[in-house]
Protein backbone atom coordinates (compact mmCIF):
# COMPACT_ATOMS: atom_id res chain seq x y z
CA UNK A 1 19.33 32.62 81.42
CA UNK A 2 20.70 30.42 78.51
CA UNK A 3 22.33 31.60 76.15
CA UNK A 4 20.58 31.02 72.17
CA UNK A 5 22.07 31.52 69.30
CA UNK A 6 19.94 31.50 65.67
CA UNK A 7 20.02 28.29 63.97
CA UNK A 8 21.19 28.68 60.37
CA UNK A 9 18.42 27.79 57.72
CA UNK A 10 20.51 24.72 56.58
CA UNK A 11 22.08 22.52 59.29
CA UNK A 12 25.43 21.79 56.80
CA UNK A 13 25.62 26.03 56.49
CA UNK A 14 28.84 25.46 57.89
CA UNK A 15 30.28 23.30 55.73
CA UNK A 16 28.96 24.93 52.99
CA UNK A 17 30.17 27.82 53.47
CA UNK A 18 33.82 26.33 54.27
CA UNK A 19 33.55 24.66 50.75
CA UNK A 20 32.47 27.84 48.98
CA UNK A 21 35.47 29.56 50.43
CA UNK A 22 37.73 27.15 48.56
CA UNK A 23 38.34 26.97 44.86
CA UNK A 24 39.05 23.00 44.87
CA UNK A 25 35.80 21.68 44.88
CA UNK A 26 34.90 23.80 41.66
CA UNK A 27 37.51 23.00 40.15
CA UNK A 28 36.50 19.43 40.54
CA UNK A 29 34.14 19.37 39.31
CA UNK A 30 34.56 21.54 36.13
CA UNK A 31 37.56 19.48 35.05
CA UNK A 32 35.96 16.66 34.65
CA UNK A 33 32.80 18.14 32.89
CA UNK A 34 35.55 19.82 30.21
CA UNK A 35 37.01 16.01 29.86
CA UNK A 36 33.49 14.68 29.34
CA UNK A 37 33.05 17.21 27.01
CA UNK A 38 36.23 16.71 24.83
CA UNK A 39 35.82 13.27 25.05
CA UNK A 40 32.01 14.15 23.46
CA UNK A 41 33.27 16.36 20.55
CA UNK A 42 35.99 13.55 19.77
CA UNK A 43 33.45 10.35 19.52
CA UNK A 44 31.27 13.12 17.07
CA UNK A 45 34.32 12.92 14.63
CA UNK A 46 35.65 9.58 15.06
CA UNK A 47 32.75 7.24 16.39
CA UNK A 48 34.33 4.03 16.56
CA UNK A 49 36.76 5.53 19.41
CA UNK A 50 32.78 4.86 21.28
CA UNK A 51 33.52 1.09 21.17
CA UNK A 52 36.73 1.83 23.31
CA UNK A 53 35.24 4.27 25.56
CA UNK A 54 32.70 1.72 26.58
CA UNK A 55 35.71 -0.95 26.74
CA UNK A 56 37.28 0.49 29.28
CA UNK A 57 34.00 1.54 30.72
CA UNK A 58 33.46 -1.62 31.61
CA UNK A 59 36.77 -3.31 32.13
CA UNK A 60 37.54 -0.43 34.82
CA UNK A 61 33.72 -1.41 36.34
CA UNK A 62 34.98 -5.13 36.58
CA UNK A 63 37.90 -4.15 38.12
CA UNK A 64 36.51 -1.91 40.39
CA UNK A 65 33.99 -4.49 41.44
CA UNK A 66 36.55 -7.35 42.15
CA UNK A 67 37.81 -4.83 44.62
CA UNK A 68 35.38 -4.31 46.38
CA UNK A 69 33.82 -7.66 46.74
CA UNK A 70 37.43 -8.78 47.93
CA UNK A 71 37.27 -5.76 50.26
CA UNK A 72 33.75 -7.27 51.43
CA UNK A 73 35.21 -10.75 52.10
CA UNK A 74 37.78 -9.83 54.39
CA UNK A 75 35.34 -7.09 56.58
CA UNK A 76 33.22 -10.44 56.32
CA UNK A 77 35.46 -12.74 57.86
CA UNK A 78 37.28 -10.30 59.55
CA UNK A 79 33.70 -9.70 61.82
CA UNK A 80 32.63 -13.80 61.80
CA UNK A 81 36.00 -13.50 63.78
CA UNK A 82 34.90 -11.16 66.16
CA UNK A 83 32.09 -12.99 67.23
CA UNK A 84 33.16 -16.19 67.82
């Protein structure tokens, strides 16, 4: 006879419950929030400091997309090559 064993509920239980047993990923995310929320209370007293928020907001968005479209190019070319 085979042997069956229950199925958890949630197919990523595992993981889960490997993550839960950690305090990282909290901590990850909480960090951040409390930055976000500093960063709030500061643009409520000084609201110009918005205008560089958004700034570098967008200057690190360029960036980040230069990147990865040069990243792109070279998988690109770096399959065309694999073909022919």
């Amino acid at each position: 006879m085979a042997h069956t064993s229950q199925m958890p509920i949630c197919p990523m239980a595992e993981t889960c419950k490997g993550m839960m047993e950690k305090p990282r990923p909290g901590l990850m995310l909480i960090v951040p929030g409390l930055i976000l929320i500093a960063l709030g209370v500061v643009v409520v007293f000084e609201p110009r400091i918005l205008v560089w928020l958004i700034a570098i907001a967008l200057v690190t968005a360029g960036a980040g997309m230069l990147v990865l479209g040069n990243i792109m190019r070279k998988l690109g070319a770096r399959f065309r090559s694999m073909e022919g």
